[in-house]
N, C-alpha and C. Protein backbone atom coordinates (compact mmCIF):
# COMPACT_ATOMS: atom_id res chain seq x y z
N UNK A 1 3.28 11.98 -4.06
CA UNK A 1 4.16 10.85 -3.96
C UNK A 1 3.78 9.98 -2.76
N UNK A 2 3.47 10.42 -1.86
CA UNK A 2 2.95 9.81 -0.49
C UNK A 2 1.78 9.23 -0.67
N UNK A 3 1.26 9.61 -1.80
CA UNK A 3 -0.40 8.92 -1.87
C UNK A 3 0.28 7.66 -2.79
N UNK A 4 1.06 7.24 -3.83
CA UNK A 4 1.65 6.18 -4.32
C UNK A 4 2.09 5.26 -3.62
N UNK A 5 3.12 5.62 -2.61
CA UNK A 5 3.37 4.73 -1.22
C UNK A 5 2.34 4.17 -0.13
N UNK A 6 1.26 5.17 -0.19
CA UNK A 6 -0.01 4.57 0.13
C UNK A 6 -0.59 3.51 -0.72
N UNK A 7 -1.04 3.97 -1.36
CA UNK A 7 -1.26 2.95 -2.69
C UNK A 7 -0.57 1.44 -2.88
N UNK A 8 0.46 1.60 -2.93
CA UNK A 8 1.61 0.33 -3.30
C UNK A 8 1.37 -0.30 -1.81
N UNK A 9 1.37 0.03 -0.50
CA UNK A 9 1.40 -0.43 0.54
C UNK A 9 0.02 -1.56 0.33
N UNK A 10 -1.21 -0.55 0.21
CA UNK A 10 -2.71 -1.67 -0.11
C UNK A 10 -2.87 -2.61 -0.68
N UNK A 11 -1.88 -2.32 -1.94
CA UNK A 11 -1.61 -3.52 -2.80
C UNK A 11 -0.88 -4.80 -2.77
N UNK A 12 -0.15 -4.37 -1.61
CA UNK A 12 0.74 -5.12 -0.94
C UNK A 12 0.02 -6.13 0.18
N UNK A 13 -1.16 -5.21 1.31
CA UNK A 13 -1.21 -5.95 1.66
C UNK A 13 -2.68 -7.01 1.53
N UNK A 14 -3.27 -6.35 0.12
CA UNK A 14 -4.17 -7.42 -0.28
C UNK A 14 -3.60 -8.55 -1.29
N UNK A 15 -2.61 -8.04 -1.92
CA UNK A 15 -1.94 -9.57 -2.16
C UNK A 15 -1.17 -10.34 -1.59
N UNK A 16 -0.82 -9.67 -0.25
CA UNK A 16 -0.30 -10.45 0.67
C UNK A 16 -1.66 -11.74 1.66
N UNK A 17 -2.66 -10.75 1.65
CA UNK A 17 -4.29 -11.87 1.75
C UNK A 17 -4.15 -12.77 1.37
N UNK A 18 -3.98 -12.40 -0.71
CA UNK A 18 -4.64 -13.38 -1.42
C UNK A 18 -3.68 -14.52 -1.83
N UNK A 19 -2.25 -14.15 -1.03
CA UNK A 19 -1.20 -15.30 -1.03
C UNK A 19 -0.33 -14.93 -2.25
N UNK A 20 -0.15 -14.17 -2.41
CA UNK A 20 0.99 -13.74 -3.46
C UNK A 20 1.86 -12.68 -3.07
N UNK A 21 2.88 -13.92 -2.76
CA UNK A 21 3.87 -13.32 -1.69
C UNK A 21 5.14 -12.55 -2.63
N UNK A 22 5.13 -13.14 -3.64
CA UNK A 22 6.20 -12.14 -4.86
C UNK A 22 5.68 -10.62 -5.04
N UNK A 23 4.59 -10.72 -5.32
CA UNK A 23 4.06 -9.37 -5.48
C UNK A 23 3.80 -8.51 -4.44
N UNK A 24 3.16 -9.39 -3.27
CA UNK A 24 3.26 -8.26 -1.61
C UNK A 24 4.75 -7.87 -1.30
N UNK A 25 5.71 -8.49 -1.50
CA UNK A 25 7.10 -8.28 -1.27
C UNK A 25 7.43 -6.64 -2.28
N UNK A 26 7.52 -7.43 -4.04
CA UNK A 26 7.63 -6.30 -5.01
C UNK A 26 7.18 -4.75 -4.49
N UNK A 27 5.54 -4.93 -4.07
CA UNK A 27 5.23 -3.72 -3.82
C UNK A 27 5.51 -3.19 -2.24
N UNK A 28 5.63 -4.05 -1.53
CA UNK A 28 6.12 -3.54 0.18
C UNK A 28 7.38 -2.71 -0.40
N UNK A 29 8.55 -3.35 -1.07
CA UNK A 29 9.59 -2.56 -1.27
C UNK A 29 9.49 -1.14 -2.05
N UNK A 30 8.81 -1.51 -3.07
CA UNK A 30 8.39 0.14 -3.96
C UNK A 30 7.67 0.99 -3.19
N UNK A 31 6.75 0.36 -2.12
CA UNK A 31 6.01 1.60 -1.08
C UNK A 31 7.10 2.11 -0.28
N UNK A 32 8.14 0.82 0.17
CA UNK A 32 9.55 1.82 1.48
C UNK A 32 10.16 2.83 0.56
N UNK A 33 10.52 2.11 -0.84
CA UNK A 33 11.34 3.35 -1.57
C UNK A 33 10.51 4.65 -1.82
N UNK A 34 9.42 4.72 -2.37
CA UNK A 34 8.66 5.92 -2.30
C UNK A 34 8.74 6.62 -0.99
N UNK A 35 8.14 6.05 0.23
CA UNK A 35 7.65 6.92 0.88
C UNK A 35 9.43 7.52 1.71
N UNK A 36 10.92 7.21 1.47
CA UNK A 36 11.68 7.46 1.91
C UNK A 36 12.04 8.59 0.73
N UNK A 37 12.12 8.68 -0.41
CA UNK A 37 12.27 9.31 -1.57
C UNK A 37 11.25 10.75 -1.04
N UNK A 38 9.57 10.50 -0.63
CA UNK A 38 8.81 11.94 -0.23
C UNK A 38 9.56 12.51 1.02
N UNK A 39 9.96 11.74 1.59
CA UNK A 39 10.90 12.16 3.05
C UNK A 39 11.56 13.10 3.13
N UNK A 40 12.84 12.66 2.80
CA UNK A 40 14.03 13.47 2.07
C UNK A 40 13.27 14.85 0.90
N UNK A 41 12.26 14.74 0.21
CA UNK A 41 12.05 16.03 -0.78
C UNK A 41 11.33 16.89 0.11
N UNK A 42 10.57 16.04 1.39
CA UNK A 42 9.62 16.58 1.92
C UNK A 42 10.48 17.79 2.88
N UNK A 43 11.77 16.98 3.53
CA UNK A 43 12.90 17.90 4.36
C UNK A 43 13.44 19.24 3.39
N UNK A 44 13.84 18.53 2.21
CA UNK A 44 14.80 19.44 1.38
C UNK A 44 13.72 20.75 1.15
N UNK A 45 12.73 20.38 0.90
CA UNK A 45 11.43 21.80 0.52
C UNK A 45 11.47 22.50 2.04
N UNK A 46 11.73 21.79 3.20
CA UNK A 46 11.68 22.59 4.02
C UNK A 46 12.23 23.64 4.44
N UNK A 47 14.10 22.76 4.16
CA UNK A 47 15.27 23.82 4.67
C UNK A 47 16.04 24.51 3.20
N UNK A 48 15.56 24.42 2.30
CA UNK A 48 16.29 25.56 1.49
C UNK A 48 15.38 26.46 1.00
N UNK A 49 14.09 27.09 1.16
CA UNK A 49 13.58 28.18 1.76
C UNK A 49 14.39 29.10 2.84
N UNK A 50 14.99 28.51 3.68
CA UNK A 50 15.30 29.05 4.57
C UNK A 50 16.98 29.45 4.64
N UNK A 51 17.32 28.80 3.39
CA UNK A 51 19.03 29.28 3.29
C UNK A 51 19.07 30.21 2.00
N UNK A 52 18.05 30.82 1.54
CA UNK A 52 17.54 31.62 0.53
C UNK A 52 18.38 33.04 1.63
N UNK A 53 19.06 34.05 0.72
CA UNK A 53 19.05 34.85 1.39
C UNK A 53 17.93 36.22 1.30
N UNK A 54 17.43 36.62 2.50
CA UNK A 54 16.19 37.57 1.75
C UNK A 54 16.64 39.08 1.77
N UNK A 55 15.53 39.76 0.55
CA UNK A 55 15.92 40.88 -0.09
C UNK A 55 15.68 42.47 0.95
């Protein structure tokens, strides 16, 4: 997922270069929502491992 937010970011800011400011915008926002979306899954994988009770 973090490599998509990467992705969308590049795209963003080579059409932000090539003057296409609708589409650098479109994808600036779909890269913040991704990479806040890996965030949060990235935390949640962290701490409920750890509220597992073990055997």
């Amino acid at each position: 997922m973090l490599n998509y937010a990467v992705t969308f970011l590049v795209v963003a800011l080579i059409a932000a270069f090539l003057g296409f400011g609708g589409i650098a915008g479109t994808a600036t926002e779909i890269a913040r929502i991704l990479f806040f979306v890996f965030i949060v899954l990235f935390l949640v994988s962290l701490i409920v491992p750890r509220l597992r009770p073990r055997d």
